[in-house]
Protein backbone atom coordinates (compact mmCIF):
# COMPACT_ATOMS: atom_id res chain seq x y z
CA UNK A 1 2.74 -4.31 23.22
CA UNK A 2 0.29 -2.91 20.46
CA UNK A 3 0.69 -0.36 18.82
CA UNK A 4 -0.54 3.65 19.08
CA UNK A 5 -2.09 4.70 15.71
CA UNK A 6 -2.31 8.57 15.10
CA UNK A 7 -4.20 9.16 11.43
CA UNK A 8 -4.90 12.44 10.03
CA UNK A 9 -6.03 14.02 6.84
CA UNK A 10 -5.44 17.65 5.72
CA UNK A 11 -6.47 19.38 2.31
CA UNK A 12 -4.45 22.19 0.95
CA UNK A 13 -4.95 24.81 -1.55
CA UNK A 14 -1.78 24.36 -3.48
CA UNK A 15 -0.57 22.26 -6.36
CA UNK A 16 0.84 18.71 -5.53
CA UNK A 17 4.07 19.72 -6.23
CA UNK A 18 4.67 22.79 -3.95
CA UNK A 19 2.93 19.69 -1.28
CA UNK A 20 5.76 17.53 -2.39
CA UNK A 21 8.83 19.44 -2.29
CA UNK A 22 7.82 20.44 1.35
CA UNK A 23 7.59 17.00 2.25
CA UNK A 24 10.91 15.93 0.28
CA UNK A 25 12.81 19.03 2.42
CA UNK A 26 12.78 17.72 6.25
CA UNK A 27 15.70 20.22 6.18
CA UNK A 28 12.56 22.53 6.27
CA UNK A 29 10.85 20.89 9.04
CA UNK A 30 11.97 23.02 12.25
CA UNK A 31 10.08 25.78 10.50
CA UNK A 32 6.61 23.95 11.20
CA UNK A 33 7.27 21.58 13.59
CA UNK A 34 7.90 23.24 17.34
CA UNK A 35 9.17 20.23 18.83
CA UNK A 36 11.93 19.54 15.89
CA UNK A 37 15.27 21.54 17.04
CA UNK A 38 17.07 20.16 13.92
CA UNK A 39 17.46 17.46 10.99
CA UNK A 40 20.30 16.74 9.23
CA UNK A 41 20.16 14.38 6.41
CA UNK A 42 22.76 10.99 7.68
CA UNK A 43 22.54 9.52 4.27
CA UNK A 44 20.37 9.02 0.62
CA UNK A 45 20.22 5.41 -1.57
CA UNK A 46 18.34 7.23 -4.55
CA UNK A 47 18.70 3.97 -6.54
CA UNK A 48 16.34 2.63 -3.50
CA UNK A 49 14.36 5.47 -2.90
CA UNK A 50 15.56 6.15 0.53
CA UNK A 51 17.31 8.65 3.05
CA UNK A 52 18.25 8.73 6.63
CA UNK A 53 16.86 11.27 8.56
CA UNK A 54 18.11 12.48 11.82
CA UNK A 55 15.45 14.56 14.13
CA UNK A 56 16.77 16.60 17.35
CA UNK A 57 13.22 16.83 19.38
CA UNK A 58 12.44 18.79 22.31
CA UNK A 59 10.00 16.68 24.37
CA UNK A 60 7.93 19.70 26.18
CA UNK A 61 6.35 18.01 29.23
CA UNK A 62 10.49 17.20 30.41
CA UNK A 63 12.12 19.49 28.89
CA UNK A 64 14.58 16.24 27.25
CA UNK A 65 16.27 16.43 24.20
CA UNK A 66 15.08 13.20 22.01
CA UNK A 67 17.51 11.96 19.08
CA UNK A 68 15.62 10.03 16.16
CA UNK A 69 16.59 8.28 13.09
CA UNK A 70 14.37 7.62 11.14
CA UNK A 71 14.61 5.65 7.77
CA UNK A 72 12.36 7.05 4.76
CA UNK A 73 11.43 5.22 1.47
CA UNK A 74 9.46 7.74 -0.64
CA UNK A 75 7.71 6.60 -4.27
CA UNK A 76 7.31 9.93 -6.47
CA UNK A 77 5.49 8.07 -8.62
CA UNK A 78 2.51 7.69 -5.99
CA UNK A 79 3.72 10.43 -3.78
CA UNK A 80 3.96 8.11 -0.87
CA UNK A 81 6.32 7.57 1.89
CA UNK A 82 6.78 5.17 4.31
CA UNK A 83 9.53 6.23 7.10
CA UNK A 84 10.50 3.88 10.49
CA UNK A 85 12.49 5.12 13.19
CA UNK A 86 15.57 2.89 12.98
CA UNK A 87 17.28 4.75 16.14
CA UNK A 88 15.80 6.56 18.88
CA UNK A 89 13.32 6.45 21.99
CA UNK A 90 10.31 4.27 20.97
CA UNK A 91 10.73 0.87 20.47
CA UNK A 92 8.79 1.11 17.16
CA UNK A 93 7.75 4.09 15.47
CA UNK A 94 6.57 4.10 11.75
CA UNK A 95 4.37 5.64 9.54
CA UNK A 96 3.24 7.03 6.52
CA UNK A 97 1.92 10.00 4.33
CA UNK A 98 0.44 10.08 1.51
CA UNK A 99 -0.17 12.87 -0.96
CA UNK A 100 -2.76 13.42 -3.39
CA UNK A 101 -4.18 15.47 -6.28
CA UNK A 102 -7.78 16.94 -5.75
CA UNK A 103 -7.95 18.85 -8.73
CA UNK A 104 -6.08 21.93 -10.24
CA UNK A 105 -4.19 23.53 -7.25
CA UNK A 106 -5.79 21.25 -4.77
CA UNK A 107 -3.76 18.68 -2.76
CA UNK A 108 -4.44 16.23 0.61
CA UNK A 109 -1.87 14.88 2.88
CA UNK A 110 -3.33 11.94 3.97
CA UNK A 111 -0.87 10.81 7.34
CA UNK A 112 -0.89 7.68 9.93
CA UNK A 113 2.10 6.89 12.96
CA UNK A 114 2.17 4.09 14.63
CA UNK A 115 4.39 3.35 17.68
CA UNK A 116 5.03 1.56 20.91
CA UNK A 117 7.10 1.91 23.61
CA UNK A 118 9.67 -1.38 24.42
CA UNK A 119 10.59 -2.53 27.51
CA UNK A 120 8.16 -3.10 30.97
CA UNK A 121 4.18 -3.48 29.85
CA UNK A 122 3.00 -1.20 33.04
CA UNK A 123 5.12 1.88 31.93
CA UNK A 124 5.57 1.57 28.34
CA UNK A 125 1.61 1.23 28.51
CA UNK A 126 1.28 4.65 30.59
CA UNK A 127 4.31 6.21 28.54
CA UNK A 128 2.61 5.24 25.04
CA UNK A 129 -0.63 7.01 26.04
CA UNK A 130 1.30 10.20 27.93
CA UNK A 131 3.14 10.05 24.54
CA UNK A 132 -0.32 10.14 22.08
CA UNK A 133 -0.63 13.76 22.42
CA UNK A 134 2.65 14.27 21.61
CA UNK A 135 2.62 12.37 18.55
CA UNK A 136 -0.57 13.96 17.18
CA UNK A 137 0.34 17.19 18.21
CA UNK A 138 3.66 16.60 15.71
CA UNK A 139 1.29 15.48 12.98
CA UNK A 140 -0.15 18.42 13.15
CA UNK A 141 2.13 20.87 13.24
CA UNK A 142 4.34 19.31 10.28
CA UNK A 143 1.05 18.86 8.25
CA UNK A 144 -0.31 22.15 8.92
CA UNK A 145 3.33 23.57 8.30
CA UNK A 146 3.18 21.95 4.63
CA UNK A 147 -0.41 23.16 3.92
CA UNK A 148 0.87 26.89 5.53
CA UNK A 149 4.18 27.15 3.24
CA UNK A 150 2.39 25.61 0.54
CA UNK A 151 -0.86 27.95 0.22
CA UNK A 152 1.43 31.44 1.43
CA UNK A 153 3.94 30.11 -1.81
CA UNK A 154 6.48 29.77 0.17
CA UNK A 155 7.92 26.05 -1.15
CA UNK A 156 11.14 26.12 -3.15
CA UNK A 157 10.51 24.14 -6.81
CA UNK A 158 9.99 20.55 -7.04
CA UNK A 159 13.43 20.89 -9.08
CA UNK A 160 15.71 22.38 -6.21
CA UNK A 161 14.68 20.00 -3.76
CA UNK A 162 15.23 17.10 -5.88
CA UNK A 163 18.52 18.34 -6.82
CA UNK A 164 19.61 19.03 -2.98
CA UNK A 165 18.83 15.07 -2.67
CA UNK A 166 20.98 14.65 -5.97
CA UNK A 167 17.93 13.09 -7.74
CA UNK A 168 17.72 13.47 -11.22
CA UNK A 169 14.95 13.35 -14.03
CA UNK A 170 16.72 10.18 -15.51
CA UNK A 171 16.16 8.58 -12.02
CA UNK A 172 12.48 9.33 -11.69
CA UNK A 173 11.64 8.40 -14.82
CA UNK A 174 13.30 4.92 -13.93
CA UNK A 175 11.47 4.97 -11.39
CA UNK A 176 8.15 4.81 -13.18
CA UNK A 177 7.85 8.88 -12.77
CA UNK A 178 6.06 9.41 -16.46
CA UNK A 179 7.35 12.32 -18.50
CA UNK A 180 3.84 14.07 -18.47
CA UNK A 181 4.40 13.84 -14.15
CA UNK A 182 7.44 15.43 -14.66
CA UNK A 183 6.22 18.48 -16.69
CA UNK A 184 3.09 18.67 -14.62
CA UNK A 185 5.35 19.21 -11.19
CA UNK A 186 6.89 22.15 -13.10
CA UNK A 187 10.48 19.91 -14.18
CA UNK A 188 10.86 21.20 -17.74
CA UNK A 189 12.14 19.41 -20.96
CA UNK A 190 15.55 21.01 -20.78
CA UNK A 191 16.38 18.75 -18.05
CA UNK A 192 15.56 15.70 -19.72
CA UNK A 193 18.84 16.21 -21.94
């Protein structure tokens, strides 16, 4: 079965670190996203630059509560991450978003999902497109939720939501995070000690 491909591309007028610590906080997600009853965060690897997310969906059309686990790698360094559902309803679903730097307190999320439904051709065919509204509809909510938080100042510090995920300066810096990076998403020298 191919796969469904949702891309979208948002700009925001906030700095790229208000943009990131929205993203790095799914905790924060069922404020933006309608269809997103809950998350809870199963497990982090911050040596491998990955966390477990768990998502409690409403699917509107049915009315059916959806559970998905989905598997995130992010990359500070190029404010990218790539998530897969590793549990849940679609057979594949994976994706990524991507955030940028336009210019002093200018940022773009840059977002693609791709997914497929297993099982018999005939209906997974029919569910996948019944599904494609769905899925952009979610894109657009949690992107539009970032750029809303993000422009009303509304995004905790880079710092607090790094900390809640028990990363630390040492880490990102291992992680090729440069010191000037760092400083320029508002983590001061202090916590370098």
């Amino acid at each position: 079965m191919s796969l469904q491909i949702v891309r979208r591309r948002v700009e925001v007028n906030a700095p790229l670190a208000a943009v990131l610590s929205l993203t790095l906080d799914a905790a924060r997600y069922p404020e933006f996203a309608p269809s997103i009853d809950s998350t809870e965060l199963i497990w982090h690897d911050q040596a491998n630059q990955k966390y477990l997310i768990r998502y409690v969906s409403t699917i509107p059309v049915i009315q059916k509560t959806a559970v998905s686990e989905q598997e995130v790698h992010y990359d500070i360094a190029s404010t990218t991450f790539n998530f897969r559902e590793t549990k849940g309803t679609f057979g594949r679903f994976e994706g990524y978003r991507k955030l940028a730097a336009l210019g002093p307190g200018r940022s773009a999320i840059e977002s693609e999902v791709r997914y497929s439904f297993g099982g018999n051709k005939l209906i997974a065919g029919l569910v996948n497109k019944a599904t494609q509204g769905l899925v952009q509809s979610n894109l657009e909510h949690i992107q539009e939720g970032i750029k809303r938080l993000a422009e009303g100042g509304k995004a905790d510090p880079l710092h607090v939501v790094l900390d809640k995920l028990e990363v630390t300066p040492q880490m990102l810096l291992a992680q090729g995070v440069t010191r000037d990076i760092l400083l320029g998403f508002g983590i001061e020298e202090p916590a370098f000690v």
